[in-house]
N, C-alpha and C. Protein backbone atom coordinates (compact mmCIF):
# COMPACT_ATOMS: atom_id res chain seq x y z
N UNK A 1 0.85 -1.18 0.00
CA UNK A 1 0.00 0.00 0.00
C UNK A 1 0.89 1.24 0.00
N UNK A 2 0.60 2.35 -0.46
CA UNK A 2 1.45 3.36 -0.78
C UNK A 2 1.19 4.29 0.36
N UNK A 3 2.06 4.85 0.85
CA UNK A 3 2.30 6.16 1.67
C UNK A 3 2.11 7.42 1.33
N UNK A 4 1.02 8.13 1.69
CA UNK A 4 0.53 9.53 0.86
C UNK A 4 1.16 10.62 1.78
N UNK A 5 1.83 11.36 0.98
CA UNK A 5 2.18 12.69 1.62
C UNK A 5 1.00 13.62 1.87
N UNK A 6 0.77 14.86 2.51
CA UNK A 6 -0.25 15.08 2.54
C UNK A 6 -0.73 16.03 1.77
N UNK A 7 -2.15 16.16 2.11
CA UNK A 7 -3.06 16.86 0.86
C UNK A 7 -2.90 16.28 -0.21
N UNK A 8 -2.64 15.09 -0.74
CA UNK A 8 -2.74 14.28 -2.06
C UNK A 8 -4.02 13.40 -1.97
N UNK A 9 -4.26 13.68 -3.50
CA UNK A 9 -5.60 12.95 -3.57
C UNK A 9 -5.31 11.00 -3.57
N UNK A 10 -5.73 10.38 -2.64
CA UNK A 10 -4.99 8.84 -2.51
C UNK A 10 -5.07 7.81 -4.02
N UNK A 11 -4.49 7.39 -4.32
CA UNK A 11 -3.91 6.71 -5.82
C UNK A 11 -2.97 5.45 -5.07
N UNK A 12 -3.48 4.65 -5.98
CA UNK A 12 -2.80 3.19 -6.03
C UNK A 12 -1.71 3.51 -6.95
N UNK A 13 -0.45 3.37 -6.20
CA UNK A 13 0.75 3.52 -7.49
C UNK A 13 0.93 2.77 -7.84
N UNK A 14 0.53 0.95 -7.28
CA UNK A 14 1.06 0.09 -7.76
C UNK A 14 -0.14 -0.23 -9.01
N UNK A 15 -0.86 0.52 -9.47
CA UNK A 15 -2.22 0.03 -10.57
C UNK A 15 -1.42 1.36 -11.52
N UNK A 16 -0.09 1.92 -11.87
CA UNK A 16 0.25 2.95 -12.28
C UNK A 16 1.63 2.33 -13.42
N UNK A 17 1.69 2.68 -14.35
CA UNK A 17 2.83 2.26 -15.15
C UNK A 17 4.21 2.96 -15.24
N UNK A 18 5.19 2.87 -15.25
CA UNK A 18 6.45 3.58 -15.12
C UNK A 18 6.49 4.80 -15.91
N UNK A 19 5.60 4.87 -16.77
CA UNK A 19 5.70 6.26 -17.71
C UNK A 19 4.78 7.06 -16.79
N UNK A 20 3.60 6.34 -15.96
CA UNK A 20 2.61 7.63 -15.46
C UNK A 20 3.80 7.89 -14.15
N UNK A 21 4.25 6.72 -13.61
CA UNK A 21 5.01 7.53 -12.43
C UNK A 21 6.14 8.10 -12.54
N UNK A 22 6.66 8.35 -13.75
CA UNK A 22 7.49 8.96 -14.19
C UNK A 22 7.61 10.34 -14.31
N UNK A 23 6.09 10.85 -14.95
CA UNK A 23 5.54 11.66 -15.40
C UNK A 23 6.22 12.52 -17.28
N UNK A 24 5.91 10.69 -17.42
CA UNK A 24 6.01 10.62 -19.03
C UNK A 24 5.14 10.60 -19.43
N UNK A 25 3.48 9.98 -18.93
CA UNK A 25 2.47 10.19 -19.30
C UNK A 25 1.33 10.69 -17.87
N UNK A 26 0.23 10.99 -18.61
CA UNK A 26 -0.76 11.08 -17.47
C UNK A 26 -1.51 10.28 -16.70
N UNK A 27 -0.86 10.86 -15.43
CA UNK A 27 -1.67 9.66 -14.42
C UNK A 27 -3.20 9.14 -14.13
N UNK A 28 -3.94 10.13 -14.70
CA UNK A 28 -5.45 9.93 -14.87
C UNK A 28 -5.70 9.05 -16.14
N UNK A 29 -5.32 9.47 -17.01
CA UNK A 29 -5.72 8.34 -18.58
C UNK A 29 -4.78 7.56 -18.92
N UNK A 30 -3.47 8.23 -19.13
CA UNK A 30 -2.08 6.83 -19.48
C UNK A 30 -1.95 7.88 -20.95
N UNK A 31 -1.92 8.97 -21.09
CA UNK A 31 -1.83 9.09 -22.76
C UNK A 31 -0.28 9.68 -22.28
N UNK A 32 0.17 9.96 -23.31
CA UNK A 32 1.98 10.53 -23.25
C UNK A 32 1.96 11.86 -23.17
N UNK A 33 2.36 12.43 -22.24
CA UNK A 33 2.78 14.17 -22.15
C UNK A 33 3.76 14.63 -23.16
N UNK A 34 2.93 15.71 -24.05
CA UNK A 34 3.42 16.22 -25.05
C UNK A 34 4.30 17.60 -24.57
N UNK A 35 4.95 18.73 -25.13
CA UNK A 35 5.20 19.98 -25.21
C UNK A 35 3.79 20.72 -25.29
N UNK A 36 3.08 20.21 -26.42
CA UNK A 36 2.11 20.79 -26.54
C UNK A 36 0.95 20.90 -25.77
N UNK A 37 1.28 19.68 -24.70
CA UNK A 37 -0.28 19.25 -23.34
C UNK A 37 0.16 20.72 -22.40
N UNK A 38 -0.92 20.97 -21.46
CA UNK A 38 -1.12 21.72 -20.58
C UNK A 38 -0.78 21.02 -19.53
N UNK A 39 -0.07 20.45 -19.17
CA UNK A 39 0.22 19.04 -17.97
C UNK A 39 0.22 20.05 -16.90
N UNK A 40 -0.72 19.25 -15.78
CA UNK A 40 -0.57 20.23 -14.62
C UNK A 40 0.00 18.51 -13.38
N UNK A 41 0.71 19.19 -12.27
CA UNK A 41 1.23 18.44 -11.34
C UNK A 41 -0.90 17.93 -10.66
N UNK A 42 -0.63 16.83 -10.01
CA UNK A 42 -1.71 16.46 -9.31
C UNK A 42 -1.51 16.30 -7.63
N UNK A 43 -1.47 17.64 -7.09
CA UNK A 43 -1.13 17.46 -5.71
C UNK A 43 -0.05 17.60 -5.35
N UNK A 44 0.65 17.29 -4.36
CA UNK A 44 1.51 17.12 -4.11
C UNK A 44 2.31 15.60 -4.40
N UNK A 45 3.74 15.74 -4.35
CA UNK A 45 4.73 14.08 -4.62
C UNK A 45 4.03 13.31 -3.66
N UNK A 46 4.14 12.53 -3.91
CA UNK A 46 3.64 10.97 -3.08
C UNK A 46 4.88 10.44 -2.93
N UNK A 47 4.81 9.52 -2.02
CA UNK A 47 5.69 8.25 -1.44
C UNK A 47 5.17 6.89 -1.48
N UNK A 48 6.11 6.29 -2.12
CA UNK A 48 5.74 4.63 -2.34
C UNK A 48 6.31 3.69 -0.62
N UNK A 49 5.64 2.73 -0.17
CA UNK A 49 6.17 2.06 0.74
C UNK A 49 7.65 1.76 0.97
N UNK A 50 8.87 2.30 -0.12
CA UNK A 50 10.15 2.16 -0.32
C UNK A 50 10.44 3.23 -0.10
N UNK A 51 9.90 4.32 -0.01
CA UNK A 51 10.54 5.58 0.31
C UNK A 51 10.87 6.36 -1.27
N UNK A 52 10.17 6.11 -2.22
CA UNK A 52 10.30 6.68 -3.74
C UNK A 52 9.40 7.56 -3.63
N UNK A 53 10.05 8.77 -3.96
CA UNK A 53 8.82 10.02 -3.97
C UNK A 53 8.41 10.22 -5.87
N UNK A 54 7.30 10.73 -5.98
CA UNK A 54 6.91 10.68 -7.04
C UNK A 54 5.66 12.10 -7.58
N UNK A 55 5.51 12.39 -8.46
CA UNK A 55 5.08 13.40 -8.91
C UNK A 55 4.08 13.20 -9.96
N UNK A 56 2.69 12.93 -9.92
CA UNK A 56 2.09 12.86 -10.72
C UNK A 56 1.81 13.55 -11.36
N UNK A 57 1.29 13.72 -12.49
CA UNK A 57 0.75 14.60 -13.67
C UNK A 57 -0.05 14.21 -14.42
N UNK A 58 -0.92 15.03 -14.71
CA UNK A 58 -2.25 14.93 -15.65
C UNK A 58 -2.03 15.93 -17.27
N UNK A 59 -2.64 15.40 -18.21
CA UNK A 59 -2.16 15.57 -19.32
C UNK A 59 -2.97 17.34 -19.73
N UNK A 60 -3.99 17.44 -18.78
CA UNK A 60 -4.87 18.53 -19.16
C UNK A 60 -4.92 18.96 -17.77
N UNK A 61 -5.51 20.66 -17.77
CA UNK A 61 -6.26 21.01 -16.63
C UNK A 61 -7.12 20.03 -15.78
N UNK A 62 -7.89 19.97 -17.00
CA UNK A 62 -8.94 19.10 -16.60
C UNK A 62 -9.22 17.66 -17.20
N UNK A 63 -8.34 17.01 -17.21
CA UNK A 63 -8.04 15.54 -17.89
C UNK A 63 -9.29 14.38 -17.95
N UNK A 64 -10.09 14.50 -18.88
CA UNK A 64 -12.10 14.05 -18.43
C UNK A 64 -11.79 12.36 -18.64
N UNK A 65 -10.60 11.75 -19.13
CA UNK A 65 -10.43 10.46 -19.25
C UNK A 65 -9.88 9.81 -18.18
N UNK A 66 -10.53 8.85 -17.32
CA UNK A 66 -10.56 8.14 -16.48
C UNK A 66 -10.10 6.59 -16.40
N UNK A 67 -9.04 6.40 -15.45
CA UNK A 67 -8.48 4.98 -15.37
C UNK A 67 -8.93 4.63 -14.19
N UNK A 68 -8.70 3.34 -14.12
CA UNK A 68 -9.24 2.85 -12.19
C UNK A 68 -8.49 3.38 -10.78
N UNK A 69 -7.01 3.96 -11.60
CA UNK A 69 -6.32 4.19 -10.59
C UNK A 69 -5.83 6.02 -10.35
N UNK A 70 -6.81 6.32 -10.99
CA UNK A 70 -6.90 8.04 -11.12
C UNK A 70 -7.24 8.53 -9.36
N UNK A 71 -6.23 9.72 -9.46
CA UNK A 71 -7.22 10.20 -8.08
C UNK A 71 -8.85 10.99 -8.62
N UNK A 72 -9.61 10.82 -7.48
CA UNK A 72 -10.75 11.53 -7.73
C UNK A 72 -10.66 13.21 -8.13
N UNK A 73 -11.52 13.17 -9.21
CA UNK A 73 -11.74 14.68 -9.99
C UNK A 73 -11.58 15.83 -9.00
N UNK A 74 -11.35 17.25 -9.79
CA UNK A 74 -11.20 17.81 -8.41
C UNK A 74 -13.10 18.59 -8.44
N UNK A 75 -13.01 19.16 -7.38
CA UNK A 75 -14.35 20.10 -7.20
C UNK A 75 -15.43 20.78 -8.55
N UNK A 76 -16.21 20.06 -8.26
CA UNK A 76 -16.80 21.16 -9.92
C UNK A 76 -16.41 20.45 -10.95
N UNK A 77 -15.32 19.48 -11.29
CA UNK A 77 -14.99 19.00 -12.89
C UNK A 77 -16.05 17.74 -13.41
């Protein structure tokens, strides 16, 4: 089970692929972060049970494509 720093929305990192925890792609859908995406950070870094901090990112403001292991939308989206 993963260790959440705080104020992060809670996410299974282990349901997450090395490009989303990379933040090669987006952690809400899985598509690849372009130059051209609006990628915004999602919260604050997280911590994996190993002590790996990590930085998620979403490919849009408002990223409307949904995986199982997305944190929940924010307010209003």
């Amino acid at each position: 089970m993963a260790v959440l720093l705080r104020k992060t929305p809670a996410v299974d990192l282990r349901c997450l692929s090395e490009r989303q925890l990379t933040g090669m792609a987006c952690a809400v859908c899985g598509a690849a972060l372009r130059s051209t995406d609006r990628p915004r950070a999602l919260g604050e870094p997280v911590r994996d049970e190993y002590g790996h901090v990590f930085q998620l990112w979403a490919c849009a403001p408002l990223c409307r494509r949904r995986t199982p292991a997305a944190p929940p939308p924010p307010q209003g989206a």
